[in-house]
C-alpha atoms as a PDB file:
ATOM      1  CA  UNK A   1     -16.566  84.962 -23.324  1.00  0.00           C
ATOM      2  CA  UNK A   2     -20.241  84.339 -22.994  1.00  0.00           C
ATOM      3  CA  UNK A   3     -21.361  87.549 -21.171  1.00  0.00           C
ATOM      4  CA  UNK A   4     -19.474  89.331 -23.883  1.00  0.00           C
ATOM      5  CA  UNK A   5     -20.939  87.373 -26.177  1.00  0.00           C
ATOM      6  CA  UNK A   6     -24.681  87.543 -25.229  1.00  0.00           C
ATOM      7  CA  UNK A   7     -24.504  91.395 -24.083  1.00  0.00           C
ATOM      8  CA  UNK A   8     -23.286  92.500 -27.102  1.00  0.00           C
ATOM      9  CA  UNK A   9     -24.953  90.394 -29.663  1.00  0.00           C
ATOM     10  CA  UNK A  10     -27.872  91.669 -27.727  1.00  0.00           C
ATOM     11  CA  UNK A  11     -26.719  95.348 -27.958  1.00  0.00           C
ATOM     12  CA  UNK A  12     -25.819  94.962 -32.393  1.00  0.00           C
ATOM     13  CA  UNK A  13     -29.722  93.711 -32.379  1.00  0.00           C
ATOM     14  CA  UNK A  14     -28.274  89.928 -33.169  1.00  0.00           C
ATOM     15  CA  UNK A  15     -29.906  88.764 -29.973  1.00  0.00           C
ATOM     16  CA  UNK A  16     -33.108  90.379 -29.583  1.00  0.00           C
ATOM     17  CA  UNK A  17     -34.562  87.899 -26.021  1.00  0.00           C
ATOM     18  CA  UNK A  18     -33.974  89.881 -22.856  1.00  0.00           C
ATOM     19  CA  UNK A  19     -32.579  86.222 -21.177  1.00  0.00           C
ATOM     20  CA  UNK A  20     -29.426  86.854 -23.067  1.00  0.00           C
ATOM     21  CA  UNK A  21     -29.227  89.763 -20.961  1.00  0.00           C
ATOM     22  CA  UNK A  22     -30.038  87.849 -17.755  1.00  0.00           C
ATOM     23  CA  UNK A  23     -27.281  85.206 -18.837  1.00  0.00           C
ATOM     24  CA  UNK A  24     -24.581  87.990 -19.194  1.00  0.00           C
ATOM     25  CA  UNK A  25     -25.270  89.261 -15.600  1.00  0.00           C
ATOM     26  CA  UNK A  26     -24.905  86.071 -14.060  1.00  0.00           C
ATOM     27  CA  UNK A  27     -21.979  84.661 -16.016  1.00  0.00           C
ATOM     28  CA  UNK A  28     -20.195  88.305 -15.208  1.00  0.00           C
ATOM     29  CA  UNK A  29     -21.241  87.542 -11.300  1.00  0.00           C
ATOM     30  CA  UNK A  30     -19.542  84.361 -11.508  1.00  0.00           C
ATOM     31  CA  UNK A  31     -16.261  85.603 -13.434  1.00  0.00           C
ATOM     32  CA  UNK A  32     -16.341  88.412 -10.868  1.00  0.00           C
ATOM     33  CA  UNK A  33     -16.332  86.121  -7.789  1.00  0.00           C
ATOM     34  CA  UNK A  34     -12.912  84.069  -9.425  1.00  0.00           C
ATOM     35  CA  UNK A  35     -10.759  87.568  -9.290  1.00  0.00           C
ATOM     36  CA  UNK A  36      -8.489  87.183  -6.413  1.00  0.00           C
ATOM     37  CA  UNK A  37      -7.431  90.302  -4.323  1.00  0.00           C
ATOM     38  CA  UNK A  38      -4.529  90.541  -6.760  1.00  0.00           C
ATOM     39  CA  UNK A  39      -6.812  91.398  -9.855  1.00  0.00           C
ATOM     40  CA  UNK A  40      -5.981  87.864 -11.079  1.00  0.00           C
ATOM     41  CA  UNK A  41      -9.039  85.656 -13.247  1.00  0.00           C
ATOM     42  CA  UNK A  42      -8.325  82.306 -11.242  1.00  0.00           C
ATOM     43  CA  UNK A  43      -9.839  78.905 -12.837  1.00  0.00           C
ATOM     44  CA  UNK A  44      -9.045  79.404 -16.536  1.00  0.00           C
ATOM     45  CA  UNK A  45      -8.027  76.395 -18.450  1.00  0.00           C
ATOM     46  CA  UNK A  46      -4.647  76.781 -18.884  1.00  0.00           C
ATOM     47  CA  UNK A  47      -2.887  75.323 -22.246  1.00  0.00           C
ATOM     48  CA  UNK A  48      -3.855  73.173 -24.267  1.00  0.00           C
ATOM     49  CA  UNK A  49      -6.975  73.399 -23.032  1.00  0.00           C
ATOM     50  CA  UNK A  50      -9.737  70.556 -23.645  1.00  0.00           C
ATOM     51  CA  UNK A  51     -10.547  68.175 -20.693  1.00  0.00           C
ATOM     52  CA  UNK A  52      -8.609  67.703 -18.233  1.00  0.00           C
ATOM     53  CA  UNK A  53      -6.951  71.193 -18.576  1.00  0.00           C
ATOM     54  CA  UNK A  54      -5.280  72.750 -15.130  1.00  0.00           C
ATOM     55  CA  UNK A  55      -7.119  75.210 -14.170  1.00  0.00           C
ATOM     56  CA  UNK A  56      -5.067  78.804 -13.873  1.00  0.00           C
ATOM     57  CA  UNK A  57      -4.419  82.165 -14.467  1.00  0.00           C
ATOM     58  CA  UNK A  58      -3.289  83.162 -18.231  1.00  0.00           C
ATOM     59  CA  UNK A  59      -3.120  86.602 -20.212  1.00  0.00           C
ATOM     60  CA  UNK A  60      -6.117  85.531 -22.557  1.00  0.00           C
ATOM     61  CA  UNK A  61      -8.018  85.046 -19.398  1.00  0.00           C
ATOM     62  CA  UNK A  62      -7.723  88.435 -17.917  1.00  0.00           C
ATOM     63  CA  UNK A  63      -8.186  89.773 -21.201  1.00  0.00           C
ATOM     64  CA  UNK A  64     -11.627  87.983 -22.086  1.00  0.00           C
ATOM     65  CA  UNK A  65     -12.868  89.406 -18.108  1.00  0.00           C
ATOM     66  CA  UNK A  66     -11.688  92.764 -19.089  1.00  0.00           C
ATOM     67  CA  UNK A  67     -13.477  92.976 -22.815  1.00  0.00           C
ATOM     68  CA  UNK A  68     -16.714  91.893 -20.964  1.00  0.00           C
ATOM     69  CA  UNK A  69     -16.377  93.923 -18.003  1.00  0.00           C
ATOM     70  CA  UNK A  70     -16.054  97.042 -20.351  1.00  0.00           C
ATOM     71  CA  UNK A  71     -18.653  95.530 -22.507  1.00  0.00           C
ATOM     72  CA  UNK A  72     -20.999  95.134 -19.340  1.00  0.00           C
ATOM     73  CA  UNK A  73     -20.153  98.276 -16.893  1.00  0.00           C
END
């Protein structure tokens, strides 16, 4: 959520510091390196969410990776 975030509050002119920028790359390189082979986001908190959450794979998960890989390629 927060490399989509930053990159394109960045790219509307909401964001206007280049380390936004920085902080999308790297939060993308870490959301990269939790896809398995399968094309699966491991290590999202699963429902309800909130501490103590399992950590899994859900459809909101793969959908927030897509929106900022799109947002980011």
């Amino acid at each position: 959520m927060f490399a989509y975030a930053f990159h394109k509050g960045y790219e509307m002119g909401l964001l206007d510091d280049e380390a936004y920028l920085e902080a999308a790359d790297r939060a993308m390189a870490v959301c990269t390196g939790v896809v398995d082979d399968d094309g699966a986001v491991r290590r999202v908190a699963g429902p309800p969410g909130g501490p103590g959450a399992p950590l899994t794979v859900t459809s909101y998960g793969q959908g927030w990776f897509l929106k900022a890989a799109c947002q980011l390629d």
